[in-house]
PDB file of N, CA and C in Angstrom:
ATOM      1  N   UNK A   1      35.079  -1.962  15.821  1.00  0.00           N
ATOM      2  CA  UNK A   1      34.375  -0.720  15.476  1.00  0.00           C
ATOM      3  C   UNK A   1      33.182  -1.011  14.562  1.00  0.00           C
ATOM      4  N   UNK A   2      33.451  -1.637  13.629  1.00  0.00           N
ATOM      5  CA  UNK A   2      32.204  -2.069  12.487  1.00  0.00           C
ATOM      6  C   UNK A   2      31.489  -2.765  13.237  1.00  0.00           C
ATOM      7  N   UNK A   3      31.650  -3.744  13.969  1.00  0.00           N
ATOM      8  CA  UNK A   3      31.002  -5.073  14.583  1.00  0.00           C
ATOM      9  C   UNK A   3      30.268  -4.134  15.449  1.00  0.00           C
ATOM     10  N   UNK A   4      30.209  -3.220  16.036  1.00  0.00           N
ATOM     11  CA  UNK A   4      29.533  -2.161  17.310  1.00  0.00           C
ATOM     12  C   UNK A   4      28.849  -1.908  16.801  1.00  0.00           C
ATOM     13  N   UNK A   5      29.139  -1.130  15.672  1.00  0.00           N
ATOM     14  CA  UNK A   5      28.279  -0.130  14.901  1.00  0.00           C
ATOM     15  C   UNK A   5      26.969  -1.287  14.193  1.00  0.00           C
ATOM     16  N   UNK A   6      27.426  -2.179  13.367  1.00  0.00           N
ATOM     17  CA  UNK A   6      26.477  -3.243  12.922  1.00  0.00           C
ATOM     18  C   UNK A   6      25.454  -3.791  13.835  1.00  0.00           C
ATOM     19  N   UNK A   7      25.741  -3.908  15.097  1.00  0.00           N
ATOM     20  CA  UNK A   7      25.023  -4.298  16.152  1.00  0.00           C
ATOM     21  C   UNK A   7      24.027  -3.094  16.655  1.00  0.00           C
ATOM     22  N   UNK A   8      24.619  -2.318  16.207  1.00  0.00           N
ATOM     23  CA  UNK A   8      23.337  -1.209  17.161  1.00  0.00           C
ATOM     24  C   UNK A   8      22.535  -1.249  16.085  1.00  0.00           C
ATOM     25  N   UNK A   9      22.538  -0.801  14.342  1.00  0.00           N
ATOM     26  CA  UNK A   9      22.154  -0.942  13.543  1.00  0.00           C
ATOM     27  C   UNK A   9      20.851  -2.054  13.438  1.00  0.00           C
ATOM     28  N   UNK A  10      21.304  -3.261  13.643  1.00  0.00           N
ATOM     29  CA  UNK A  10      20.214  -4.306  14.137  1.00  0.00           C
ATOM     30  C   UNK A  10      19.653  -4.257  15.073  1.00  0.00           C
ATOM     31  N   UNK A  11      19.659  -3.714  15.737  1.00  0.00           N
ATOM     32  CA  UNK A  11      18.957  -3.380  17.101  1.00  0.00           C
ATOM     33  C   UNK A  11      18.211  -2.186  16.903  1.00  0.00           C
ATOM     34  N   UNK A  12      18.332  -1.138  16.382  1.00  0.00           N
ATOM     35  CA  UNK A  12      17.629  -0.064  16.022  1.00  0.00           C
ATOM     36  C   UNK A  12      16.251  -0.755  14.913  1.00  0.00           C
ATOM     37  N   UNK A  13      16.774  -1.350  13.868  1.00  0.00           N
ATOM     38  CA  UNK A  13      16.079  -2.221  13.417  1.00  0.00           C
ATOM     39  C   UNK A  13      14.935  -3.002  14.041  1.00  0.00           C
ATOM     40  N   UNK A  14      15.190  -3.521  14.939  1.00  0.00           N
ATOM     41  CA  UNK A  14      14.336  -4.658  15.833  1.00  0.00           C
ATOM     42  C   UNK A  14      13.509  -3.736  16.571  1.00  0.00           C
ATOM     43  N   UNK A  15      13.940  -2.241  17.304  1.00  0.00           N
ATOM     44  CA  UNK A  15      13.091  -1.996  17.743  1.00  0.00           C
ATOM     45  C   UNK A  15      12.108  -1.100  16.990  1.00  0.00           C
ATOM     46  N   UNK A  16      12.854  -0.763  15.781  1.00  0.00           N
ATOM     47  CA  UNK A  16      11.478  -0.142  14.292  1.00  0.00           C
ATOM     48  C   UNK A  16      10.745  -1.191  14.114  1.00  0.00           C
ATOM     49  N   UNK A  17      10.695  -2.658  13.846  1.00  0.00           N
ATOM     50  CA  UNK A  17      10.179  -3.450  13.683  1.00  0.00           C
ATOM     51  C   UNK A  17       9.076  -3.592  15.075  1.00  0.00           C
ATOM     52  N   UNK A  18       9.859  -3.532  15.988  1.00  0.00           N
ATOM     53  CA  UNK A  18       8.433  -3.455  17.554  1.00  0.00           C
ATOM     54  C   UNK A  18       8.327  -2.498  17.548  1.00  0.00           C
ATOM     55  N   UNK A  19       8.029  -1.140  17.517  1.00  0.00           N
ATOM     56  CA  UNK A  19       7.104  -0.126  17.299  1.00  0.00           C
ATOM     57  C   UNK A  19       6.282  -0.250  15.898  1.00  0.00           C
ATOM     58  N   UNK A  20       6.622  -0.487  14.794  1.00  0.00           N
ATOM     59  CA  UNK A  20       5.000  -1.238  14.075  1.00  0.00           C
ATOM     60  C   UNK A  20       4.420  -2.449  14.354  1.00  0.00           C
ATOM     61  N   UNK A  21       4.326  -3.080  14.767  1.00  0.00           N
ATOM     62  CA  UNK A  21       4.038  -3.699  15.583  1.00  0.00           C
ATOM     63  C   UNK A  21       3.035  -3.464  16.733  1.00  0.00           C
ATOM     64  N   UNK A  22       3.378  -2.578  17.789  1.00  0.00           N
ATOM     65  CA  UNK A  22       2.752  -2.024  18.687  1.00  0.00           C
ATOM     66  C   UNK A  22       1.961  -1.242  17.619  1.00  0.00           C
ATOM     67  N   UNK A  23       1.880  -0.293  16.504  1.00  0.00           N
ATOM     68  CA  UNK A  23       1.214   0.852  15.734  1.00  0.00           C
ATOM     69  C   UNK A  23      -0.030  -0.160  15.038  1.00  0.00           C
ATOM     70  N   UNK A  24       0.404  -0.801  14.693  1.00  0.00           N
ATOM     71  CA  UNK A  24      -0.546  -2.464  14.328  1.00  0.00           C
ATOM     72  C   UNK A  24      -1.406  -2.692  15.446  1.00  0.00           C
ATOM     73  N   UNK A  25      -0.992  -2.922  16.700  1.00  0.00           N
ATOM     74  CA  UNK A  25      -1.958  -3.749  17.315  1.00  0.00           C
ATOM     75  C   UNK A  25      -2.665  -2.379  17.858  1.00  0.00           C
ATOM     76  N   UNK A  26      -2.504  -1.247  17.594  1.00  0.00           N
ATOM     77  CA  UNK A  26      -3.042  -0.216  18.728  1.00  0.00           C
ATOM     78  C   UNK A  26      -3.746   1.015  17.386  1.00  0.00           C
ATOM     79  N   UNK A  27      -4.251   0.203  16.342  1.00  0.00           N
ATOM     80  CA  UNK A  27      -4.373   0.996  14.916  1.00  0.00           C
ATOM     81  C   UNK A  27      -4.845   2.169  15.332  1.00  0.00           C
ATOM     82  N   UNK A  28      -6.537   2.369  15.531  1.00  0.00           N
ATOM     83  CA  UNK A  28      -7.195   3.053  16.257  1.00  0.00           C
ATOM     84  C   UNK A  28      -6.764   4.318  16.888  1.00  0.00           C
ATOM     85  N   UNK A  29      -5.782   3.949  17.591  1.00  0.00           N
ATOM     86  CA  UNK A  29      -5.561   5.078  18.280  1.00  0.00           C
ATOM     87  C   UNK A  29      -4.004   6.091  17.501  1.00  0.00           C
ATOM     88  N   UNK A  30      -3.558   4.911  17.137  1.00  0.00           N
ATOM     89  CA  UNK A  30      -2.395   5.688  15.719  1.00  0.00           C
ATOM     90  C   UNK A  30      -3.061   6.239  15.079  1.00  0.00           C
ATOM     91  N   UNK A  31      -4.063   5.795  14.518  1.00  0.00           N
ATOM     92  CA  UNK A  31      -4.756   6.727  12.953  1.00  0.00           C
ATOM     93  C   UNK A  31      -5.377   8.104  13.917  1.00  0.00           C
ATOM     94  N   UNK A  32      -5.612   7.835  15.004  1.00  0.00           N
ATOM     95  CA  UNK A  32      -6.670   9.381  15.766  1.00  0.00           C
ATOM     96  C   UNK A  32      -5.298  10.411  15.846  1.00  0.00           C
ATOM     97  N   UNK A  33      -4.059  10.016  16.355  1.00  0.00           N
ATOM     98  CA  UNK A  33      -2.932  10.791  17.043  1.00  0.00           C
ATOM     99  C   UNK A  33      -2.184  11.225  15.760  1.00  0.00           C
ATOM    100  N   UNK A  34      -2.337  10.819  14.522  1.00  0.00           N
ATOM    101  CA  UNK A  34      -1.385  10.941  13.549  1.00  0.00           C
ATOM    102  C   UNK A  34      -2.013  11.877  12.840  1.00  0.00           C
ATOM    103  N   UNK A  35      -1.296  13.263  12.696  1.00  0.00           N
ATOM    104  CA  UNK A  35      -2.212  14.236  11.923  1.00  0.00           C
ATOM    105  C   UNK A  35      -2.399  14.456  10.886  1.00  0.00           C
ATOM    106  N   UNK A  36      -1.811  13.750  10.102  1.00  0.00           N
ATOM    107  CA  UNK A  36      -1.828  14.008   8.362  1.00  0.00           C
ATOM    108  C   UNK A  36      -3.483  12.910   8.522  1.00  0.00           C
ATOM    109  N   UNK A  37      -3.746  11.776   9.201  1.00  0.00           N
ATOM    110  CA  UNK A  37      -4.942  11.130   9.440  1.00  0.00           C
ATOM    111  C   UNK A  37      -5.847  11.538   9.674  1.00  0.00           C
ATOM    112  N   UNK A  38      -5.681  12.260  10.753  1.00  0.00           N
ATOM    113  CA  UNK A  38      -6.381  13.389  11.694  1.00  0.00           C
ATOM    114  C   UNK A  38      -7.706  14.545  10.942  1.00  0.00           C
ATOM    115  N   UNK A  39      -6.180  15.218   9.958  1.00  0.00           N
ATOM    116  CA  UNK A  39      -6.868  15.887   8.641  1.00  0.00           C
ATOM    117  C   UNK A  39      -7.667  14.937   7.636  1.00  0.00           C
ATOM    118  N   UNK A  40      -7.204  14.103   7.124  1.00  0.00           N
ATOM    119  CA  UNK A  40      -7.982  13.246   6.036  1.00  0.00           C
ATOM    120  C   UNK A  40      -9.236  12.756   6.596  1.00  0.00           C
ATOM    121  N   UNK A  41      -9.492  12.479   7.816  1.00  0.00           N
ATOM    122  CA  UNK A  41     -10.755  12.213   8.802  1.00  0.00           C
ATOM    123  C   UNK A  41     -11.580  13.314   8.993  1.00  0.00           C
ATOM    124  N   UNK A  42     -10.802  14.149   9.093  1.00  0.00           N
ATOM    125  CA  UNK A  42     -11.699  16.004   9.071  1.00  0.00           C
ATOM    126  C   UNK A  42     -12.282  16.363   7.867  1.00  0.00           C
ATOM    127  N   UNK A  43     -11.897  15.851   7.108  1.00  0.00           N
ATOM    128  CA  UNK A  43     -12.309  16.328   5.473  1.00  0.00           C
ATOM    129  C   UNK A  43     -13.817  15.314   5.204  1.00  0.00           C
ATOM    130  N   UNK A  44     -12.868  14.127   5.392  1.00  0.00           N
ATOM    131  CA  UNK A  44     -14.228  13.153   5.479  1.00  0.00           C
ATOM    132  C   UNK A  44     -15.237  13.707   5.975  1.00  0.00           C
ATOM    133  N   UNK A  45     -15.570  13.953   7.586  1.00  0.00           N
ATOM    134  CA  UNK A  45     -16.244  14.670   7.713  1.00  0.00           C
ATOM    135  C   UNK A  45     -16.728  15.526   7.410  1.00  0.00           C
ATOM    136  N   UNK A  46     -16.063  16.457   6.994  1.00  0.00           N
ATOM    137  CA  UNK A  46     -17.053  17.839   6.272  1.00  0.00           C
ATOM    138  C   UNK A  46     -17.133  17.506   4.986  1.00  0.00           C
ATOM    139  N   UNK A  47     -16.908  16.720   4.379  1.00  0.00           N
ATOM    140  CA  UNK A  47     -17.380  16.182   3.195  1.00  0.00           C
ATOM    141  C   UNK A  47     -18.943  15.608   3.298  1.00  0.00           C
ATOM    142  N   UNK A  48     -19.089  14.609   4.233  1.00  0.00           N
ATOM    143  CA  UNK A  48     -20.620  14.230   4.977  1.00  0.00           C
ATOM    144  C   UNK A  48     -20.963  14.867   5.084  1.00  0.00           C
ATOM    145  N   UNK A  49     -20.518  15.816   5.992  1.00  0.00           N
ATOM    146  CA  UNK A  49     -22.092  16.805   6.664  1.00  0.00           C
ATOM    147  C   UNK A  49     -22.699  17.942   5.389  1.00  0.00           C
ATOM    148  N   UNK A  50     -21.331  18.356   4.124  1.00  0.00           N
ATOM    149  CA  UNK A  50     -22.357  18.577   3.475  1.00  0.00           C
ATOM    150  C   UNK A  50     -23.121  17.917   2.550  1.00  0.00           C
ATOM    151  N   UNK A  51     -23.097  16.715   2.683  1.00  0.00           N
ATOM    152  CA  UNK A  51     -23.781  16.216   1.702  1.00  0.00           C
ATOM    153  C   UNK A  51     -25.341  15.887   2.560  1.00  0.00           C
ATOM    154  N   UNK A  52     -25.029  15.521   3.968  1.00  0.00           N
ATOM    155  CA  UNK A  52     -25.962  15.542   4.964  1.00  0.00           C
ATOM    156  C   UNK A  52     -27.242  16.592   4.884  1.00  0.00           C
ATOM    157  N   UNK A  53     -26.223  17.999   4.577  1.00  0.00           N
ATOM    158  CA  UNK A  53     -27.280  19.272   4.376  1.00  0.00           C
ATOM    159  C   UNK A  53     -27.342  19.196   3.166  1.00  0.00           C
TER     160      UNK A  53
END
């Protein structure tokens, strides 16, 4: 029962570890899809444009 459970545990693990990983090699498009980013990029922006005007 423990030995099952420990094993999926590491394995859940391994595949959190390969999904950052993949979020790493694919930054770009994580930081566009992730919305708390999304917003902080929007602000940026309208932060520029008024300084632009």
């Amino acid at each position: 029962m423990f030995n099952s459970l420990f094993l999926r545990f590491q394995l859940s693990q391994i595949s959190q570890n390969r999904a950052r990983l993949d979020i790493i090699q694919t930054k770009p498009y994580y930081y566009l899809s992730n919305e708390l980013n999304f917003k902080k990029i929007w602000g940026i922006m309208k932060t520029f444009s008024l300084l632009l005007l």
